[in-house]
Protein backbone atom coordinates (compact mmCIF):
# COMPACT_ATOMS: atom_id res chain seq x y z
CA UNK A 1 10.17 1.26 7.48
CA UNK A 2 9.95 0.87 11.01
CA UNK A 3 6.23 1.39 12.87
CA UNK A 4 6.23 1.43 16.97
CA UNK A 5 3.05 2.22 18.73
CA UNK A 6 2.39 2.93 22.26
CA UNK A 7 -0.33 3.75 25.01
CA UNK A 8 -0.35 6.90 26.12
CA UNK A 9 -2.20 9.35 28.75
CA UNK A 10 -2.84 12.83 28.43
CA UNK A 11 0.24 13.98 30.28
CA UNK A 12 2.34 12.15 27.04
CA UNK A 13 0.37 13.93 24.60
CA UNK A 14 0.89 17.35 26.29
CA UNK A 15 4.64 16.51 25.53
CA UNK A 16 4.05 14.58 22.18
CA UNK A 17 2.66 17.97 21.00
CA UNK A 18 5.20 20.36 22.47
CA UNK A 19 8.22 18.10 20.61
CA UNK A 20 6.71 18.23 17.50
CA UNK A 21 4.28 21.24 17.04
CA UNK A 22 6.49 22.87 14.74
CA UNK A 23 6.27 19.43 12.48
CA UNK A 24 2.63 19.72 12.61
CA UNK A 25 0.91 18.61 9.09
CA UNK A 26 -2.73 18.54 8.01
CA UNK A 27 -4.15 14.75 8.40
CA UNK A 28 -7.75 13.58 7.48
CA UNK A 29 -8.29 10.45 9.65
CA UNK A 30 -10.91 11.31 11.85
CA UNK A 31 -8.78 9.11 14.54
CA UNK A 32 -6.18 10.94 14.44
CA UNK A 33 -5.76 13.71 16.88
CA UNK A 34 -2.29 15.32 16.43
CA UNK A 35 -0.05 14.15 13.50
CA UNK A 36 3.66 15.50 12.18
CA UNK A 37 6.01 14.69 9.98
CA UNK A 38 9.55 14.87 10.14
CA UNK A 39 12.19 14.34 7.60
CA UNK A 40 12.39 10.98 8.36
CA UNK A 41 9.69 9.97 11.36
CA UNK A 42 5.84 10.45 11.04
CA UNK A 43 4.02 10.76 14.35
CA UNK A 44 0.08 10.03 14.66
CA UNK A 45 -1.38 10.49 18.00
CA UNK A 46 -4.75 8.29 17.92
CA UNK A 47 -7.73 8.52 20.27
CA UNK A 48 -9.74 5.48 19.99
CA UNK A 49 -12.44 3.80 22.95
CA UNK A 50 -9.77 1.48 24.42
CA UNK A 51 -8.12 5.32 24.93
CA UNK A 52 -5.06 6.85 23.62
CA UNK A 53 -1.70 5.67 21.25
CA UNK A 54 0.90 7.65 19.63
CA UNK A 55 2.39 5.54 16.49
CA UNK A 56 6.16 6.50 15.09
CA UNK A 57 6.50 5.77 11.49
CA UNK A 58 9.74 6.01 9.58
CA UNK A 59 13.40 5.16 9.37
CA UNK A 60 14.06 6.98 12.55
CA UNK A 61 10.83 5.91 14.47
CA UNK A 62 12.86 4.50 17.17
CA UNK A 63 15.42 7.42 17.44
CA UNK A 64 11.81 10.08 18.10
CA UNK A 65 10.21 7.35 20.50
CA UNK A 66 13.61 6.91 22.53
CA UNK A 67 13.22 10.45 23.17
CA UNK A 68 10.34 9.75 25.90
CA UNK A 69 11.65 6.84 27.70
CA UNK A 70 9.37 4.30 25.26
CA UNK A 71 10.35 1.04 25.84
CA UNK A 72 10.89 -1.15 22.65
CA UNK A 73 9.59 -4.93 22.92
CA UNK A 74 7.84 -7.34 20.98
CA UNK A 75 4.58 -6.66 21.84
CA UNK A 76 4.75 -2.94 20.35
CA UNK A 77 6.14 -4.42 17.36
CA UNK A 78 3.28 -6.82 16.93
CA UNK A 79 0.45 -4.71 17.82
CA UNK A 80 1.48 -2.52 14.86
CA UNK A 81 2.17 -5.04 12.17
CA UNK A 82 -1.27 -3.91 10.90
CA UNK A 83 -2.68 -0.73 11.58
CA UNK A 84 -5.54 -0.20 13.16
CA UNK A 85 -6.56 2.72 10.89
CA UNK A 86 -5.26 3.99 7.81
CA UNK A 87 -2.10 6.31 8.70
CA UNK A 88 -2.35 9.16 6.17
CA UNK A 89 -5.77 10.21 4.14
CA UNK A 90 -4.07 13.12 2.44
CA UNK A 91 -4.54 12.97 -1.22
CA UNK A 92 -2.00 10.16 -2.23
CA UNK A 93 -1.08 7.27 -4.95
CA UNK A 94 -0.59 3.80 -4.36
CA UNK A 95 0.20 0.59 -5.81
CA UNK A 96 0.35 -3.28 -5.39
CA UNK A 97 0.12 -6.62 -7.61
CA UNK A 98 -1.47 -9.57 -8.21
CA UNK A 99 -0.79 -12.80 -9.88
CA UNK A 100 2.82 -13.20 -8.91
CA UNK A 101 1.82 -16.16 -6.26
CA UNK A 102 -0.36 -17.87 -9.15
CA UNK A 103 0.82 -20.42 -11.37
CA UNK A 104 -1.79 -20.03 -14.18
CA UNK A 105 -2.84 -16.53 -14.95
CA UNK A 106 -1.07 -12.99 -16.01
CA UNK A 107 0.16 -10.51 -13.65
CA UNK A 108 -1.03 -7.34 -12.94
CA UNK A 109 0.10 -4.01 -11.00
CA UNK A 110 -2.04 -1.19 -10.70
CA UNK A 111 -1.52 2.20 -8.96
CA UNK A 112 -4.67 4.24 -7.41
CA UNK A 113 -5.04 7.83 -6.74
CA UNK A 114 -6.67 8.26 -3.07
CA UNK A 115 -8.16 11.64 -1.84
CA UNK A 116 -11.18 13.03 0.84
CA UNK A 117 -13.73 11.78 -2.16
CA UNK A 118 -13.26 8.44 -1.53
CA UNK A 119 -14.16 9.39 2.56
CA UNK A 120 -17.40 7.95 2.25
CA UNK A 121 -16.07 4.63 1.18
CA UNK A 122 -13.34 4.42 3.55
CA UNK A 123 -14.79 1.68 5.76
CA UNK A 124 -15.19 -0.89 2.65
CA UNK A 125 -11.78 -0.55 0.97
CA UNK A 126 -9.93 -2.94 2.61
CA UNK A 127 -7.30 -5.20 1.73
CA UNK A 128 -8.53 -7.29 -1.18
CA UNK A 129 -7.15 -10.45 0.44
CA UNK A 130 -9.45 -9.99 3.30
CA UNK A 131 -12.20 -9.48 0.84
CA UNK A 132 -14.02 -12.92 -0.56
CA UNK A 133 -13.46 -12.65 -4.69
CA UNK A 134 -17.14 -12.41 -4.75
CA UNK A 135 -16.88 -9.35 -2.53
CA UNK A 136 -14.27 -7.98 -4.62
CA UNK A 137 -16.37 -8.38 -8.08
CA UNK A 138 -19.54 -7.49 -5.97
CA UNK A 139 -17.74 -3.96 -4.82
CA UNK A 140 -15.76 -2.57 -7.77
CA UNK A 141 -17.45 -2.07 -10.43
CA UNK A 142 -19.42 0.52 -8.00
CA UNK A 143 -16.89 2.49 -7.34
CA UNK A 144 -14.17 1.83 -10.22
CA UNK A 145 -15.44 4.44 -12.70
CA UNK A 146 -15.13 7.05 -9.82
CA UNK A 147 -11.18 6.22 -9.25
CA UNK A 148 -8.33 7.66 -10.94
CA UNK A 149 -5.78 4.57 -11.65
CA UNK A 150 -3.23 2.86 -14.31
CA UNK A 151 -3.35 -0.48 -14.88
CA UNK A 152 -0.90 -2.60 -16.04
CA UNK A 153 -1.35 -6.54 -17.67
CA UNK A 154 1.57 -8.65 -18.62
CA UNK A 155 0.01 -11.76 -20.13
CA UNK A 156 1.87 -15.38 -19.47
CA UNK A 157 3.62 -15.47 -22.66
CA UNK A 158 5.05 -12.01 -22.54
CA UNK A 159 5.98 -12.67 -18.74
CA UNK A 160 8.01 -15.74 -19.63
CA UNK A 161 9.68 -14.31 -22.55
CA UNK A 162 11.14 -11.69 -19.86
CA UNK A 163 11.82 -14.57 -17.60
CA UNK A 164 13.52 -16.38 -20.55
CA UNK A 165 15.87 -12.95 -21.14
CA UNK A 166 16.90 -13.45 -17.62
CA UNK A 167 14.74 -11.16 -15.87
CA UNK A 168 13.50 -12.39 -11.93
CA UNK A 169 9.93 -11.63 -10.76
CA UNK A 170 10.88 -9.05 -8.48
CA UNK A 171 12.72 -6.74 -11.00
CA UNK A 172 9.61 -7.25 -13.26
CA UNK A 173 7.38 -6.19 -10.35
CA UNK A 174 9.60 -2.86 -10.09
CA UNK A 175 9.74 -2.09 -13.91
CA UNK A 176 6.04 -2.43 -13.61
CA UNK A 177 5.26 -0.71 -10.09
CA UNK A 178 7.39 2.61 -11.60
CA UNK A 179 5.68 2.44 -14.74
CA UNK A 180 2.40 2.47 -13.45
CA UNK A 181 2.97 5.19 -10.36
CA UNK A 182 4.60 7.47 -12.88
CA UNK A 183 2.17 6.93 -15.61
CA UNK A 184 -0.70 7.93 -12.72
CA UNK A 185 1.35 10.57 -11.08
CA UNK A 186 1.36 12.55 -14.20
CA UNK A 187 -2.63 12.88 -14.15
CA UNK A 188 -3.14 13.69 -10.66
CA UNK A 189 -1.87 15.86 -7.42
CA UNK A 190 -0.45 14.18 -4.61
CA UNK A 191 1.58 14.66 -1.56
CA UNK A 192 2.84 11.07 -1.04
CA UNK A 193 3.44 7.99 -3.36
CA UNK A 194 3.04 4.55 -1.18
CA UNK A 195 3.92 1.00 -2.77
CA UNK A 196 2.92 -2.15 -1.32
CA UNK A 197 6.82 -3.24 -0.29
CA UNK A 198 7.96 -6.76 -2.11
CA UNK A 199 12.18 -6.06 -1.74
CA UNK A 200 13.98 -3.01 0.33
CA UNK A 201 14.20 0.02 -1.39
CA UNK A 202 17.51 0.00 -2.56
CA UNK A 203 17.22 -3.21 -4.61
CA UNK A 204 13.70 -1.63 -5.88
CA UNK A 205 15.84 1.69 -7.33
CA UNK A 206 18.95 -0.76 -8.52
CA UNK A 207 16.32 -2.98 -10.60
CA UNK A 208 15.11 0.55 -12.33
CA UNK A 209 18.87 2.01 -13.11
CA UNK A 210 18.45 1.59 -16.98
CA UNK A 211 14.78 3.08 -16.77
CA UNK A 212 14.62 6.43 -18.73
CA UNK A 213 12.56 7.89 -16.25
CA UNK A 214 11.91 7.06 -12.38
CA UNK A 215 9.62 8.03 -9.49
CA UNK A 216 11.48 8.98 -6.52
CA UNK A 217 10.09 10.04 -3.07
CA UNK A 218 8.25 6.48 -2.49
CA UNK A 219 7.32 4.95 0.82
CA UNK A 220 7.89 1.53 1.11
CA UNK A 221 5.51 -0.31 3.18
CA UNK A 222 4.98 -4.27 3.95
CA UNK A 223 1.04 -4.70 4.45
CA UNK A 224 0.86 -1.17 2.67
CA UNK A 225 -3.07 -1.52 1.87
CA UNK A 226 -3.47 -1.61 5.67
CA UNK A 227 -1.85 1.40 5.98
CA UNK A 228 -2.41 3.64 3.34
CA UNK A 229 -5.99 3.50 1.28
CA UNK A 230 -4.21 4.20 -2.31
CA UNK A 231 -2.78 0.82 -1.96
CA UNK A 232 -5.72 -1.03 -0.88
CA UNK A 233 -7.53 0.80 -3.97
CA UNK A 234 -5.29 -0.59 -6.37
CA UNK A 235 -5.13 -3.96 -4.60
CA UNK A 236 -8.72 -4.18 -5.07
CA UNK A 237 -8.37 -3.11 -8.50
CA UNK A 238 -5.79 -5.21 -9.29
CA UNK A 239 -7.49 -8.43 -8.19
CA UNK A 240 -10.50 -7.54 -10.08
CA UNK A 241 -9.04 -7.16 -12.97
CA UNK A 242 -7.03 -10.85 -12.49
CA UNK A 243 -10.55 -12.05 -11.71
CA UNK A 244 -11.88 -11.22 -15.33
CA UNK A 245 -8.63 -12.20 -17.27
CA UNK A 246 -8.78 -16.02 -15.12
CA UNK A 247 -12.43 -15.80 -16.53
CA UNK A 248 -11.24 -15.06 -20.15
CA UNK A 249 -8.60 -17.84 -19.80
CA UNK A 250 -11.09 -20.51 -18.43
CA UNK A 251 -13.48 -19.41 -21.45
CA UNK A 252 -11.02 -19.23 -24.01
CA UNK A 253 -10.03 -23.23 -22.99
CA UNK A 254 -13.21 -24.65 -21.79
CA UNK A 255 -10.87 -25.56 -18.95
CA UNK A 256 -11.11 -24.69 -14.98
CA UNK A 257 -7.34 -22.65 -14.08
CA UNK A 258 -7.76 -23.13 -10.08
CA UNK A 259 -5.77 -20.50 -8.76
CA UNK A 260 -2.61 -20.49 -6.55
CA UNK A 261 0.06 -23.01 -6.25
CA UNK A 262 -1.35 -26.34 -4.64
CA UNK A 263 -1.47 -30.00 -5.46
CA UNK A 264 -4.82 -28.90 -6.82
CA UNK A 265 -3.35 -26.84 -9.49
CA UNK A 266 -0.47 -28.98 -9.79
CA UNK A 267 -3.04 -31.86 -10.88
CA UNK A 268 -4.56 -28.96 -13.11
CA UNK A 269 -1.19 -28.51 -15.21
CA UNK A 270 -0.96 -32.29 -15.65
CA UNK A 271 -4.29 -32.75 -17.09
CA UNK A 272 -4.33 -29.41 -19.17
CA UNK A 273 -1.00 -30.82 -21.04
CA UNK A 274 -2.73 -33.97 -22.27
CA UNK A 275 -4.36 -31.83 -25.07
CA UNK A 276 -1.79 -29.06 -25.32
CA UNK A 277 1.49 -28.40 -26.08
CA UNK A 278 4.28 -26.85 -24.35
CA UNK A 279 4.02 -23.27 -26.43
CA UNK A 280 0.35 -23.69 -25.77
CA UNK A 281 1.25 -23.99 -22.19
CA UNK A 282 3.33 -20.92 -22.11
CA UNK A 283 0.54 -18.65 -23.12
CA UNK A 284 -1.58 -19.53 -19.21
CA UNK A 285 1.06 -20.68 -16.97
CA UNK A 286 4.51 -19.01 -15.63
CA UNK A 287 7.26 -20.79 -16.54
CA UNK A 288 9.43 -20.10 -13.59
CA UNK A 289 6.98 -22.56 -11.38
CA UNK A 290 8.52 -25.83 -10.06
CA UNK A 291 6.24 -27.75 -11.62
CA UNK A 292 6.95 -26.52 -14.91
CA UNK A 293 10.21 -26.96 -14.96
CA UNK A 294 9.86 -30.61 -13.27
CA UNK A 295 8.04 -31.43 -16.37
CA UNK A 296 9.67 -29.80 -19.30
CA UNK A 297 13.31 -30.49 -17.70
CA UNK A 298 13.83 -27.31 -17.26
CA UNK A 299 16.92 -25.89 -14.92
């Protein structure tokens, strides 16, 4: 999904406004001055100190910002490749994973419910990978009984069984982001359903064509969680939650799983299959890792 953002004066909002007053819906970003969505193009008009921007959001965003002479180049591009505020604070869901990039460790996807309750805690949920883990186990637990979410854990060896069965990571991720977005959507009310975007949209739907049941009407976002605060929720959430099962693991062994895919984990796996075998090393590692397969010859 396209996002262009420009500077703007008060004569371009006087005809941001008359264009789109009849697309006028309810926003609560207190930045946010004028927003409307069309079928496929929102548009937020933001007033900030450094003065005015209008942002275009949506398949068509360049179409609706052609329409006022807007001049496409790289810098509008790259000013908006993170937002400066959350784009939409209507009551929403969200999700996003963790654990894919980590060689040792389950995954996890979790989807988060977002509405005008969670105002007062706007300013601290943030992306989780700009948040320290210590911040992240720190924050969460004071605010995690208070959010509506579903959770979802595949542990290592049920991850490489699917793997095994000829599954890739990314329809796993799908299977997982649908199941967890519908399981949520069926306990709350929302107006829009955000994910976190890992592959375009129609590979996400083709991955879930023998699902029984499927949530439509998605946004797909790159860098959701800096865009829409149900993501960053259930990024949060998620990480937490891979936090305590690395802990588990590293109890459960008596053995340090550093996290990630460096040389130091590398050296990890090497010294963790002195004492272990290879089943044993199914059960904390992904088997789909180069350094896996460089040591069990696998193709």
């Amino acid at each position: 999904m396209a996002i262009l953002s420009f500077e703007i004066d008060n004569t371009l909002i006087s005809k941001l406004v008359d264009e789109y007053q009849n697309y006028q819906d309810d926003n609560l970003n207190p930045y946010i001055i004028f927003f409307a969505r069309k079928q496929k193009c929102s548009i937020s008009i933001y007033q900030s100190k450094k003065g005015f921007k209008v942002v275009f959001s949506g398949e068509e965003a360049s179409i609706e910002a052609s329409k006022f002479n807007f001049v496409l180049d790289e810098e509008n591009v790259k000013q908006d490749k993170e937002a400066d505020h959350y784009i939409d604070l209507n009551p929403q869901i969200g999700s996003d994973e963790v654990g894919f990039g980590d060689f040792f460790g389950p995954i996890v996807v979790c989807a988060s419910y977002f509405d005008d309750s969670f105002l007062e805690f706007i300013d601290r949920i943030k992306d989780s990978k700009k948040m320290t883990d210590e911040a992240i186990l720190s924050f969460v637990p004071t605010i995690i009984n208070k959010v509506t979410y579903s959770l979802l854990v595949v542990d290592n060896l049920k991850l490489n069984e699917l793997l095994s069965k000829g599954f890739n990571l990314n329809q796993i991720k799908a299977i997982l982001h649908n199941k967890a977005l519908l399981n949520l959507s069926k306990k709350v009310k929302y107006q829009n359903a955000y994910i976190d975007q890992f592959c375009l949209e129609k590979t996400y739907f083709q991955y879930l064509n023998k699902e029984k049941e499927v949530l439509k009407n998605i946004t797909f976002h790159t860098k959701g969680e800096t865009y829409y605060p149900s993501v960053a929720l259930a990024s949060l959430l998620a990480r937490y939650t891979f936090l305590h099962k690395m802990e588990e693991l590293n109890n459960k062994y008596d053995f340090v799983f550093p996290l990630g895919a460096s040389k130091k984990v590398d050296d990890a796996f090497l010294e963790f299959i002195k004492s272990h075998s290879q089943e044993e090393c199914l059960k904390v590692c992904k088997s789909n890792f180069r350094n896996y397969k460089d040591i069990f010859n696998k193709d």
